[in-house]
N, C-alpha and C. Protein backbone atom coordinates (compact mmCIF):
# COMPACT_ATOMS: atom_id res chain seq x y z
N UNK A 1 93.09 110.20 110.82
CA UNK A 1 92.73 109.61 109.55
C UNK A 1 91.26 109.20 109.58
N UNK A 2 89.99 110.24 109.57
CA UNK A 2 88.76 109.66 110.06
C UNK A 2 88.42 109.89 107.89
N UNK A 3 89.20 109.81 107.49
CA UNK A 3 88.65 110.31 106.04
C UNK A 3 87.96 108.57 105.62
N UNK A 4 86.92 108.13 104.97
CA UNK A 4 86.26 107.30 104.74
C UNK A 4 87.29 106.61 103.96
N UNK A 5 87.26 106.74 102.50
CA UNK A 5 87.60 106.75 101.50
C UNK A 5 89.10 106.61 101.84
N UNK A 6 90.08 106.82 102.60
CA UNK A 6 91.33 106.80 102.80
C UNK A 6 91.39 105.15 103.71
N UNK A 7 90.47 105.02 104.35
CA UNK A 7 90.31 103.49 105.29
C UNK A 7 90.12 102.68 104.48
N UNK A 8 88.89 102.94 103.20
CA UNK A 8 88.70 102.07 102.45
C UNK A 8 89.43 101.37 101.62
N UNK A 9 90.39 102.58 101.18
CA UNK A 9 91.40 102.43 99.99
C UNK A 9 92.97 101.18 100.72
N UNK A 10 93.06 101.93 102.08
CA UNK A 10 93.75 101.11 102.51
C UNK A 10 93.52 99.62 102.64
N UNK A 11 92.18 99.45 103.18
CA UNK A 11 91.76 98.00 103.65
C UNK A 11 92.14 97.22 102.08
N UNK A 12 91.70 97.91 101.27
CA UNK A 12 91.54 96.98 99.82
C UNK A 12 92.75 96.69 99.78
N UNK A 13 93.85 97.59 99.76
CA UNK A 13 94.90 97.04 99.23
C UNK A 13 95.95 96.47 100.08
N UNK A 14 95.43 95.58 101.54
CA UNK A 14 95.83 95.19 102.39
C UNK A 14 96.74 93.92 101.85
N UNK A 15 96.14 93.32 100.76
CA UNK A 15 96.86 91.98 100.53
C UNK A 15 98.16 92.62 99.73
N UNK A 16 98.33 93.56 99.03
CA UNK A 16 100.14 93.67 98.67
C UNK A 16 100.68 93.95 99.47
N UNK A 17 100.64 94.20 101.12
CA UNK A 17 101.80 94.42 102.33
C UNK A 17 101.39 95.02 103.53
N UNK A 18 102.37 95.77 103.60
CA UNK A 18 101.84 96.46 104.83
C UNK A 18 101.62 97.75 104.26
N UNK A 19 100.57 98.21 104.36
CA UNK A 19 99.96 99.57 104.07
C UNK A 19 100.24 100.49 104.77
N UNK A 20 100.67 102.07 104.58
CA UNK A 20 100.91 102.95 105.33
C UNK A 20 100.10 104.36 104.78
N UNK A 21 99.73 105.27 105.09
CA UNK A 21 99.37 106.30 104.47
C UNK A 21 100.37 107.51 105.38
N UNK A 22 100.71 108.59 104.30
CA UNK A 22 101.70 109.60 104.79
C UNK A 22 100.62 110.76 104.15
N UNK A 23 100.90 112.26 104.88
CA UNK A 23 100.62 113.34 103.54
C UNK A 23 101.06 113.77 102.70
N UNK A 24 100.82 113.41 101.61
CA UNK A 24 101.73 114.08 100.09
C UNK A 24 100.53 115.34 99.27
N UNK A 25 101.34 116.08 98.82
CA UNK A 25 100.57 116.53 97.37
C UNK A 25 99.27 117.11 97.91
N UNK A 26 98.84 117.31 99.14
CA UNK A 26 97.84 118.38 99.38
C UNK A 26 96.79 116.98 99.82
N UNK A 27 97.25 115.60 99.68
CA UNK A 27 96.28 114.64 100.29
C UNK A 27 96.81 113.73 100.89
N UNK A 28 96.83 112.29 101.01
CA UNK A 28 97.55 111.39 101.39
C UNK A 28 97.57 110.02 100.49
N UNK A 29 98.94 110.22 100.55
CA UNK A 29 99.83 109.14 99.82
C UNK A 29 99.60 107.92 100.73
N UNK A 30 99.40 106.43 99.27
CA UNK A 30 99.74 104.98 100.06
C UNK A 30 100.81 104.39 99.77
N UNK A 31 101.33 103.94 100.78
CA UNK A 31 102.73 103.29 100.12
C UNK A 31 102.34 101.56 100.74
N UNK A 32 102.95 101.03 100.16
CA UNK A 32 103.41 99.80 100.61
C UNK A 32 105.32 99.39 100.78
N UNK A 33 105.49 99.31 101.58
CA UNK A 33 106.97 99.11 101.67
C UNK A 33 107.64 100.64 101.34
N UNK A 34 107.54 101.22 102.28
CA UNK A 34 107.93 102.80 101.47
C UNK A 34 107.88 103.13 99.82
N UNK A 35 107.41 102.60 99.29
CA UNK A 35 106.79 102.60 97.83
C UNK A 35 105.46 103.13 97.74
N UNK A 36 105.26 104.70 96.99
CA UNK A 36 104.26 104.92 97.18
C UNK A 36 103.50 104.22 95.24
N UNK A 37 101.99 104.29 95.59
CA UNK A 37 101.40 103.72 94.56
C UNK A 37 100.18 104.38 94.32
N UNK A 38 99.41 105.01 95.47
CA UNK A 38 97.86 105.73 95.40
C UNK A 38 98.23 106.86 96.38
N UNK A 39 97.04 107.49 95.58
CA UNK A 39 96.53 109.21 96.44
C UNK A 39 95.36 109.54 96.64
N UNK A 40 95.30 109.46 98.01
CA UNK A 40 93.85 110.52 97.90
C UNK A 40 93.38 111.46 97.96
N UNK A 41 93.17 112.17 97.21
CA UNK A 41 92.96 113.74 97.29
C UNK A 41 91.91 113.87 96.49
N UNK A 42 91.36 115.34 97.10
CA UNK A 42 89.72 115.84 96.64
C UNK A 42 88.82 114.96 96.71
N UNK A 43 88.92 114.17 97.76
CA UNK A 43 87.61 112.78 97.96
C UNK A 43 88.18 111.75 97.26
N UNK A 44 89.16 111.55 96.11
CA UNK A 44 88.82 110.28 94.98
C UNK A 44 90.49 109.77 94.98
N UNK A 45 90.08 108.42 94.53
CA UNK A 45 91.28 107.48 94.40
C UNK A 45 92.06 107.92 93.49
N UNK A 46 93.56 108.10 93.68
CA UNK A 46 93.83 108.43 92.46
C UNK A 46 95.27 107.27 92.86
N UNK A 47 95.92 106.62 91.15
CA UNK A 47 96.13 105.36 91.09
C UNK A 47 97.35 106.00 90.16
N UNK A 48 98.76 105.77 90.38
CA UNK A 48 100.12 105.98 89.93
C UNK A 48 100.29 105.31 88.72
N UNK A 49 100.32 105.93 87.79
CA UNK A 49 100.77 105.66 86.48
C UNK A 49 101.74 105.99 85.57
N UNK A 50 102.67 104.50 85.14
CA UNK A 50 103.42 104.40 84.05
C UNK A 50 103.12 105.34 82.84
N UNK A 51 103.87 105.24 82.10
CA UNK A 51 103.93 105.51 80.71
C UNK A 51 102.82 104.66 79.99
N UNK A 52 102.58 103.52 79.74
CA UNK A 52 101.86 102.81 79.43
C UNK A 52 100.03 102.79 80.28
N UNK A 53 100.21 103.20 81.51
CA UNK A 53 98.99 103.34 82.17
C UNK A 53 98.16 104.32 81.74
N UNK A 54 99.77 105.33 81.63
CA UNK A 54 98.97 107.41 81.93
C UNK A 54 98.49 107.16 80.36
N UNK A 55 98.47 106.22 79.40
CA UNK A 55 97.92 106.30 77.71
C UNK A 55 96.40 105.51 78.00
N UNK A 56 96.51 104.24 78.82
CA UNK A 56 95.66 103.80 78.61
C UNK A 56 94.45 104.80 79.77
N UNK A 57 94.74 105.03 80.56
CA UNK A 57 93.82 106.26 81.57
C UNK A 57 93.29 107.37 80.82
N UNK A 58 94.49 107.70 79.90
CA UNK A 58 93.86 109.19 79.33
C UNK A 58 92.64 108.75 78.64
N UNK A 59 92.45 107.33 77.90
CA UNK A 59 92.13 106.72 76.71
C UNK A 59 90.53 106.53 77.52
N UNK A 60 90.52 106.09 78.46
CA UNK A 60 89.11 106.08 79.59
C UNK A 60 88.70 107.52 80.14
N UNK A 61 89.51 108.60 79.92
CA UNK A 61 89.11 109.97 80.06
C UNK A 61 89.55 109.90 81.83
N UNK A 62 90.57 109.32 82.83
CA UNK A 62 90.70 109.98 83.72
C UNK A 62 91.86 110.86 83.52
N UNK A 63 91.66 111.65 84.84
CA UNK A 63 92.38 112.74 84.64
C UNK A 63 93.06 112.95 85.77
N UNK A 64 94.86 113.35 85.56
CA UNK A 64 96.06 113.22 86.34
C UNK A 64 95.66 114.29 87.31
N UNK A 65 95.96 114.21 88.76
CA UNK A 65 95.80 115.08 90.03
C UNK A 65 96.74 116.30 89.82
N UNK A 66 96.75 117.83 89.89
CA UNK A 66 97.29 118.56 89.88
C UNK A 66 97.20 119.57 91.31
N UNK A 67 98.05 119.52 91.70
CA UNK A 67 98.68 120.44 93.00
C UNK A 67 99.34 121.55 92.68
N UNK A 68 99.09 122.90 93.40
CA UNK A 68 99.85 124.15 93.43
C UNK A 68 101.14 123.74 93.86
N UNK A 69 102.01 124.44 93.77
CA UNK A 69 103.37 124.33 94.18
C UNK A 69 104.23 125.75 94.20
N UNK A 70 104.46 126.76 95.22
CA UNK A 70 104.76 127.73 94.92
C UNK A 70 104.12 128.68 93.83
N UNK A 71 102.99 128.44 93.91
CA UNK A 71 102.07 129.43 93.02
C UNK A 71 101.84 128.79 91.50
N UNK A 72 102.60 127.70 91.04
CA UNK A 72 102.47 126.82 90.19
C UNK A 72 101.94 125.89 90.07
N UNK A 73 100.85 125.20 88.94
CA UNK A 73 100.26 123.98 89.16
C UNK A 73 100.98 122.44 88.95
N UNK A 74 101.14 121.82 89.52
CA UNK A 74 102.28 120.80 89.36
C UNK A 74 101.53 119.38 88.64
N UNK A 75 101.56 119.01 87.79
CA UNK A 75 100.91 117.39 87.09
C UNK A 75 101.43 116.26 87.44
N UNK A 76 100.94 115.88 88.57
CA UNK A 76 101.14 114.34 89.29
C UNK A 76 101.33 112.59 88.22
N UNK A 77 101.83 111.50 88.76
CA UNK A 77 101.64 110.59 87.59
C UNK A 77 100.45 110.20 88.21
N UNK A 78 99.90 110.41 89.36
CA UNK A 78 98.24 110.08 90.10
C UNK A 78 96.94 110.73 89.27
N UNK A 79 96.48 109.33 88.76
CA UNK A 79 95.03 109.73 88.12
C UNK A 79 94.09 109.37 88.60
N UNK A 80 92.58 109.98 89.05
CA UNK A 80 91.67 109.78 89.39
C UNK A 80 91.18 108.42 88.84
N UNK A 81 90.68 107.75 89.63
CA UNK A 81 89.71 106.67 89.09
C UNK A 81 88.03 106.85 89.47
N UNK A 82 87.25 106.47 88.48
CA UNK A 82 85.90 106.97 88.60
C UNK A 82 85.55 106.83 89.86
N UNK A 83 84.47 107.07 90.41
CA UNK A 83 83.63 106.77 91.71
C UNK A 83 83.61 105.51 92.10
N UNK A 84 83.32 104.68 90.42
CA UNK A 84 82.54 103.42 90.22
C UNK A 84 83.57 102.64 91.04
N UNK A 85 84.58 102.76 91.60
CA UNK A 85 85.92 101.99 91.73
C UNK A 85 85.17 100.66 92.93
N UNK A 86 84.58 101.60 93.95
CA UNK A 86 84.26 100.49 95.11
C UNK A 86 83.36 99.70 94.26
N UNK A 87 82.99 99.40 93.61
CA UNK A 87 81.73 98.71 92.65
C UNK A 87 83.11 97.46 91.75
N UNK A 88 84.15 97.49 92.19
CA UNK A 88 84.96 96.52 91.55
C UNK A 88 86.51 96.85 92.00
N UNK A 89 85.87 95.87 93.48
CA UNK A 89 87.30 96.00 94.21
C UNK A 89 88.27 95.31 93.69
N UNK A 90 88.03 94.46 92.89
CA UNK A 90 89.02 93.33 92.12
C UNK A 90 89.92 93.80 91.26
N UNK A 91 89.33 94.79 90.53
CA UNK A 91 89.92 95.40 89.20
C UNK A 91 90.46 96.07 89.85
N UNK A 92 90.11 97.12 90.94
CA UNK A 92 91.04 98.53 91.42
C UNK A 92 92.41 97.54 92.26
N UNK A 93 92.19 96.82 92.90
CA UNK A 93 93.44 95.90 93.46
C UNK A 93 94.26 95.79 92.66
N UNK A 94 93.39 95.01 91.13
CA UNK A 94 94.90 94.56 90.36
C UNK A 94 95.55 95.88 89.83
N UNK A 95 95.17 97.09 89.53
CA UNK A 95 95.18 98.37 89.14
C UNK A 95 96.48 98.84 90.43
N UNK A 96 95.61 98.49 91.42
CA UNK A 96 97.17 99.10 92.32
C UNK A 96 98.57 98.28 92.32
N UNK A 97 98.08 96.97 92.10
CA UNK A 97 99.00 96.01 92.85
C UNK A 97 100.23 96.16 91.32
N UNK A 98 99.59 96.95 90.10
CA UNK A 98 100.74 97.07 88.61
C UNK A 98 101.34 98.01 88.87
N UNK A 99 100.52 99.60 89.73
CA UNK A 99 100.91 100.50 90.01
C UNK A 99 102.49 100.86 91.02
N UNK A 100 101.71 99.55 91.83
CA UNK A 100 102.90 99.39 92.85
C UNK A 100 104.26 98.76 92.46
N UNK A 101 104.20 97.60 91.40
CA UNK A 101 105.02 96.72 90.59
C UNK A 101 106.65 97.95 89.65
N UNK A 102 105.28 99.05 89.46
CA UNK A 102 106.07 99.93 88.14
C UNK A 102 106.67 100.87 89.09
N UNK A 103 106.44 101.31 90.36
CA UNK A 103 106.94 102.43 91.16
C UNK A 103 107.97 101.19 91.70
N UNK A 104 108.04 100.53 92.30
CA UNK A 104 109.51 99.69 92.35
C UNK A 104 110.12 99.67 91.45
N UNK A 105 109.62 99.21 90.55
CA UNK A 105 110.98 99.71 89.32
C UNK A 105 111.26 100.31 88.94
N UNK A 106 110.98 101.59 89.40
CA UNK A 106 111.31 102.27 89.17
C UNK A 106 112.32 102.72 90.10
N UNK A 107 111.66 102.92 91.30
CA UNK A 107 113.04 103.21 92.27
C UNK A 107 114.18 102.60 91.85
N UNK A 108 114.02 101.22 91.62
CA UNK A 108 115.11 99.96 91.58
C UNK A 108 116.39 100.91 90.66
N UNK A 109 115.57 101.05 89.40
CA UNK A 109 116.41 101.56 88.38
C UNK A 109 117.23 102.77 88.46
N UNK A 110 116.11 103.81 89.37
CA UNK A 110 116.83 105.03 89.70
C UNK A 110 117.97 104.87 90.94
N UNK A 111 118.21 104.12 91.53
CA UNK A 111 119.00 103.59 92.70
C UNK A 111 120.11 103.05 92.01
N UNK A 112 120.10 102.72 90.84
CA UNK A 112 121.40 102.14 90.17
C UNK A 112 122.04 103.27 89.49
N UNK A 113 121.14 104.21 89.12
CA UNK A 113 121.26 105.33 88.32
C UNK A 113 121.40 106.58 88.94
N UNK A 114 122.79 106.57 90.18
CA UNK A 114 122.55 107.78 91.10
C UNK A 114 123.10 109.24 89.99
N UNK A 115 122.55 109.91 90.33
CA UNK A 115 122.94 111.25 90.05
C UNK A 115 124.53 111.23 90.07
N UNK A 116 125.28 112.22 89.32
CA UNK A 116 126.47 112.87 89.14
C UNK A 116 126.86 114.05 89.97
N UNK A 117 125.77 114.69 89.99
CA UNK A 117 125.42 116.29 90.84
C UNK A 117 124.63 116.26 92.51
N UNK A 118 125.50 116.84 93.40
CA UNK A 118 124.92 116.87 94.26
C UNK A 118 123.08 117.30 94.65
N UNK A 119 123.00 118.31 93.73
CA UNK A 119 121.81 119.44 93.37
C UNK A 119 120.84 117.96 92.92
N UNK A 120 120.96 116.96 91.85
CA UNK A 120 120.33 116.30 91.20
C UNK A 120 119.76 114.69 92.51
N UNK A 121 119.82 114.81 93.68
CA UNK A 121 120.07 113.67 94.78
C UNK A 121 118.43 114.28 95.27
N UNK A 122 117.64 113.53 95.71
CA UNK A 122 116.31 113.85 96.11
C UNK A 122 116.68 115.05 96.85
N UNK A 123 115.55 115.59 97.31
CA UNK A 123 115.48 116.73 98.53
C UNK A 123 116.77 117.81 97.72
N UNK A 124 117.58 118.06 97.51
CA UNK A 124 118.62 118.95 97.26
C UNK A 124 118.78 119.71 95.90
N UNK A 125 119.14 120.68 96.44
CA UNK A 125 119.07 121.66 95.24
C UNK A 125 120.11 122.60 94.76
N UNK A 126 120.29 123.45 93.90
CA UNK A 126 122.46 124.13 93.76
C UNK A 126 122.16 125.18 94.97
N UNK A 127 121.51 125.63 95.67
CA UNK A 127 121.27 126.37 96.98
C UNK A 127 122.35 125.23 98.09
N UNK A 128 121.51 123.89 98.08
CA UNK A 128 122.37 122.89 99.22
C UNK A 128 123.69 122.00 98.73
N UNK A 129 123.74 122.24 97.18
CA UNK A 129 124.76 121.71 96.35
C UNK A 129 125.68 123.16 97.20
N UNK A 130 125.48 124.47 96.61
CA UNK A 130 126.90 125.16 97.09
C UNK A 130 127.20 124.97 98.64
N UNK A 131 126.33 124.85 99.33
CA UNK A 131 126.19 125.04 101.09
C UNK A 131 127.03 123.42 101.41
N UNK A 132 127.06 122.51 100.65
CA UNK A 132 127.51 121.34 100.66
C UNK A 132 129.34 121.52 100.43
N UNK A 133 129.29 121.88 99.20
CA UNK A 133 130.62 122.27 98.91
C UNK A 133 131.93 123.53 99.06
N UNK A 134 131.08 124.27 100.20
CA UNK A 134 131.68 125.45 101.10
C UNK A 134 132.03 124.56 102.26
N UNK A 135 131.14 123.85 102.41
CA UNK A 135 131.57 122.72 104.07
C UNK A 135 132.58 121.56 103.12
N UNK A 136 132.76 121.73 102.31
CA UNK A 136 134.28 120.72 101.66
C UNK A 136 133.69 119.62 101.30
N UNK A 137 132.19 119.26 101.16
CA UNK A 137 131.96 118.04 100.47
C UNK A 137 131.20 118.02 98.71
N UNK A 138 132.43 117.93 98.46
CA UNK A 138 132.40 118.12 96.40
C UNK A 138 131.60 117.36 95.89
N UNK A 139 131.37 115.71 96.28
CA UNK A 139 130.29 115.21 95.16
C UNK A 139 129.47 114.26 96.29
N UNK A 140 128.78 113.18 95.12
CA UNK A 140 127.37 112.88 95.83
C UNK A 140 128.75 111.45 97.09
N UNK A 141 129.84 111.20 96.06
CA UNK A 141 130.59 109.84 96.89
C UNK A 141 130.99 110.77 98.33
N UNK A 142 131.20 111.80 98.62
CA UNK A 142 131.77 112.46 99.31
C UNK A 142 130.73 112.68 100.48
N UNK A 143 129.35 112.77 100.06
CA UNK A 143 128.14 112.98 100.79
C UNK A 143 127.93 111.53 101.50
N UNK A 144 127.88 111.04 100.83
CA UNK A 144 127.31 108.89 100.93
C UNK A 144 128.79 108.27 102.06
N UNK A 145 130.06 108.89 101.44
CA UNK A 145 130.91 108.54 102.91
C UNK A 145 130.90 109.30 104.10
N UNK A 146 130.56 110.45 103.81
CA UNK A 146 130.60 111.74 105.73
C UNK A 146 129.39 111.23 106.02
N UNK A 147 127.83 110.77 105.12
CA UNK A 147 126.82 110.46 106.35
C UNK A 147 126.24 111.54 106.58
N UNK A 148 124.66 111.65 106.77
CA UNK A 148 123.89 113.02 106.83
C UNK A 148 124.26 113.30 108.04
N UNK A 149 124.58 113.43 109.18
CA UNK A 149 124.33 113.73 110.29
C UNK A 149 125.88 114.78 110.56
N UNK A 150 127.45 114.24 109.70
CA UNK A 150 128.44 114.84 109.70
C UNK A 150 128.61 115.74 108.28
N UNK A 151 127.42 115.88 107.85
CA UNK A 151 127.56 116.51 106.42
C UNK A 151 126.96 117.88 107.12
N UNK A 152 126.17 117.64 107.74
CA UNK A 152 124.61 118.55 108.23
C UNK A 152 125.92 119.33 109.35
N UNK A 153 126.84 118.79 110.35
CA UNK A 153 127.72 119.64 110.96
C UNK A 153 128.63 120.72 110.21
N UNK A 154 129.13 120.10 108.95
CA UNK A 154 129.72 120.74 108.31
C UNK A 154 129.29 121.98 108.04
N UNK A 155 128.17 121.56 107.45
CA UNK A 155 127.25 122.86 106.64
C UNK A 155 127.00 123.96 107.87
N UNK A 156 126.49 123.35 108.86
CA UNK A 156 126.79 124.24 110.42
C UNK A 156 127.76 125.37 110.44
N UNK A 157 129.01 124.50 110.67
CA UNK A 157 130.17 125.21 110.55
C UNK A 157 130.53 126.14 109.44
N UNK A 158 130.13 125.98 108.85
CA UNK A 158 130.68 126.69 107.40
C UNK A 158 129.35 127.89 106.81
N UNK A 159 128.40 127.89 107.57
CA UNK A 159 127.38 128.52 106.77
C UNK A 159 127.12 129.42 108.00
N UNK A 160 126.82 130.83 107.11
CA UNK A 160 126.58 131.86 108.33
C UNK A 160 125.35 131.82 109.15
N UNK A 161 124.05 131.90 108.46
CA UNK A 161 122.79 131.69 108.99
C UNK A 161 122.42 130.33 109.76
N UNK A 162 121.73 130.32 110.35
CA UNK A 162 121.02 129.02 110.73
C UNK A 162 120.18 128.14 110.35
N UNK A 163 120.45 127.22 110.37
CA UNK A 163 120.17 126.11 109.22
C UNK A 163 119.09 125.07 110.48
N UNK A 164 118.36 124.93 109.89
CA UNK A 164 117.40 123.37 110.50
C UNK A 164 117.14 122.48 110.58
N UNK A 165 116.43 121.53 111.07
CA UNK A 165 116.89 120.17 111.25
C UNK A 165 116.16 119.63 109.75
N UNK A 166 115.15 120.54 109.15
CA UNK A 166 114.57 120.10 107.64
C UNK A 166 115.86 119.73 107.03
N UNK A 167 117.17 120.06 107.21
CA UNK A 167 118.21 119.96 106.26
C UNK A 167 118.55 118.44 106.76
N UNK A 168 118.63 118.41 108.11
CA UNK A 168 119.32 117.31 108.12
C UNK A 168 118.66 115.85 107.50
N UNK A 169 117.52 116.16 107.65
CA UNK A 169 116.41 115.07 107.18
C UNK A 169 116.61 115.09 105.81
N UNK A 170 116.48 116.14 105.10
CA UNK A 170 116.87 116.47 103.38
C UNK A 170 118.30 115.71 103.07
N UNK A 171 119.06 115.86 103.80
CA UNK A 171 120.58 114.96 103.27
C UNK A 171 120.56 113.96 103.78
N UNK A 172 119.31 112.67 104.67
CA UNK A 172 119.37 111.76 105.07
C UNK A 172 119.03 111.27 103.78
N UNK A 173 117.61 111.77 103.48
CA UNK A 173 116.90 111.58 102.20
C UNK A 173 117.76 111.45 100.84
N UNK A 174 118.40 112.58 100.45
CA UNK A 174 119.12 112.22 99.73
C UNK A 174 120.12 111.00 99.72
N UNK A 175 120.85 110.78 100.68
CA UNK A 175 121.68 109.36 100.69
C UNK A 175 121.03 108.12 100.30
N UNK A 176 119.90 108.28 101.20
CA UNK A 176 118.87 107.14 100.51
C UNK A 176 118.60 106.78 99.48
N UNK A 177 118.25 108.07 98.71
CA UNK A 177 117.73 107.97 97.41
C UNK A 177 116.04 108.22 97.84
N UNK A 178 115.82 108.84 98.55
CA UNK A 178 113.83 109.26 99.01
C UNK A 178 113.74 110.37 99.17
N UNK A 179 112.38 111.00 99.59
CA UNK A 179 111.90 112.02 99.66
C UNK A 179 112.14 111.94 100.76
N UNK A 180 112.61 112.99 102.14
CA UNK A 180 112.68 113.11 103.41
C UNK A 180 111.52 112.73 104.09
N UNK A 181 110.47 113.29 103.13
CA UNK A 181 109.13 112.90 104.42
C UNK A 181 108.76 111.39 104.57
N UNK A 182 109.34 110.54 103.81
CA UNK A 182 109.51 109.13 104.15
C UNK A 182 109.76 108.34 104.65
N UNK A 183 111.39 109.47 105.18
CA UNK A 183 112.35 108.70 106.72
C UNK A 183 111.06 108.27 107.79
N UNK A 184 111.47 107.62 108.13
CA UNK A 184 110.60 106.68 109.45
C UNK A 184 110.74 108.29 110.85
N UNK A 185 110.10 108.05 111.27
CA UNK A 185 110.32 109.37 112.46
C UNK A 185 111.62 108.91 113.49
N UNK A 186 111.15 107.39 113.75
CA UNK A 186 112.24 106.95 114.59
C UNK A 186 113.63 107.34 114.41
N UNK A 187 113.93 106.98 113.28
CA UNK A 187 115.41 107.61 112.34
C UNK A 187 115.60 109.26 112.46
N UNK A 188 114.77 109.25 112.14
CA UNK A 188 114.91 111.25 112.31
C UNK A 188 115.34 111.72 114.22
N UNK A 189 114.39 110.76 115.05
CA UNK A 189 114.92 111.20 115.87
C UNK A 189 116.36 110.52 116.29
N UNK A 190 116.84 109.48 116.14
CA UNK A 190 117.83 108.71 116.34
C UNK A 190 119.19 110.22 115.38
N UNK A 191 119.31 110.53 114.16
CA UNK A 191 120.03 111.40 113.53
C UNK A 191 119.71 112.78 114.82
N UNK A 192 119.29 113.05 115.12
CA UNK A 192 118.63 114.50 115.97
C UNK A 192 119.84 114.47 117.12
N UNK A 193 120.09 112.57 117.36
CA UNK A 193 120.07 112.52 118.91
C UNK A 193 121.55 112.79 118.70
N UNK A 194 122.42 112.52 117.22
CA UNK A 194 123.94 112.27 117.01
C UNK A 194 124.26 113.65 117.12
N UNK A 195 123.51 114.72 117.33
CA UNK A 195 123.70 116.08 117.17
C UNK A 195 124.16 116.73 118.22
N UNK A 196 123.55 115.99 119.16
CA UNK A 196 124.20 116.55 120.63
C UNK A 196 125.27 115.89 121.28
């Protein structure tokens, strides 16, 4: 992490928690509390926005981060903030610290609001929805009681090709309710270790 601008961004926003940076989206994501809130990519801050933010941002002319994705350009809720940002560390703080406020509540809400469909659970898709339900596990309650680590055997057993440990991390993720690349490593290897 010798990137300038990625130290800086962190130090500032040291007072909402414990700061972490991961790679997302072709740059690196900040989270606080596994909550992500900022990105940095192409050199510049870019700052997670609501419904209410992404109006008032457009309204100042920044502009949302876009990433390829399978040959597609993908529109992030991460918008650039001018250069000027280190010139008013105060304002960009309180800017993250709403950013961070609205991505919890968001999780919060989506965590109450689990999916119906296996396919619809982070990480998973009707590719790991059918591969799920050939190994005999029909819905998301069915997933959340076997546990990624006896879901991930199943699918073993039941699926002809060989399958990788990306899966098993993908149906940890899903139980959670996160993106896999979030799991803590420790956890990933602790699930690795139930395998043998």
């Amino acid at each position: 992490m010798d990137k300038p601008i990625l130290k800086d961004s962190m130090k500032l926003f040291e007072p909402l928690g414990r700061i972490k940076s991961r790679s997302m989206f072709g740059g690196y994501g900040i989270f606080v509390d596994d909550t992500m809130f900022a990105l940095i990519a192409n050199d510049q801050l870019h700052i997670r926005a609501d419904d209410m933010a992404a109006k008032e941002f457009k309204t100042l002319g920044y502009k949302p981060y876009v990433y390829t994705k399978k040959g597609l350009p993908v529109v992030t809720k991460y918008y650039a903030l001018p250069d000027s940002w280190h010139d008013n560390s105060e304002q960009t703080l309180k800017c993250g610290k709403q950013a961070w406020n609205s991505a919890r509540q968001e999780k919060a809400t989506q965590s109450v609001r689990r999916p119906s469909r296996l396919k619809d659970l982070p990480n998973l898709r009707l590719a790991i929805e059918r591969m799920l339900k050939k190994a005999g596990i029909e819905s998301v309650e069915a997933l959340e009681a076997k546990g990624s680590v006896e879901a991930y055997k199943a699918i073993k057993q039941t699926h002809s090709t060989e399958v990788g440990l990306e899966l098993l991390w993908a149906l940890e993720g899903a139980i959670q309710g996160k993106h896999w690349s979030v799991i803590p490593q420790a956890r990933k290897e602790e699930l690795a270790n139930h395998l043998s």
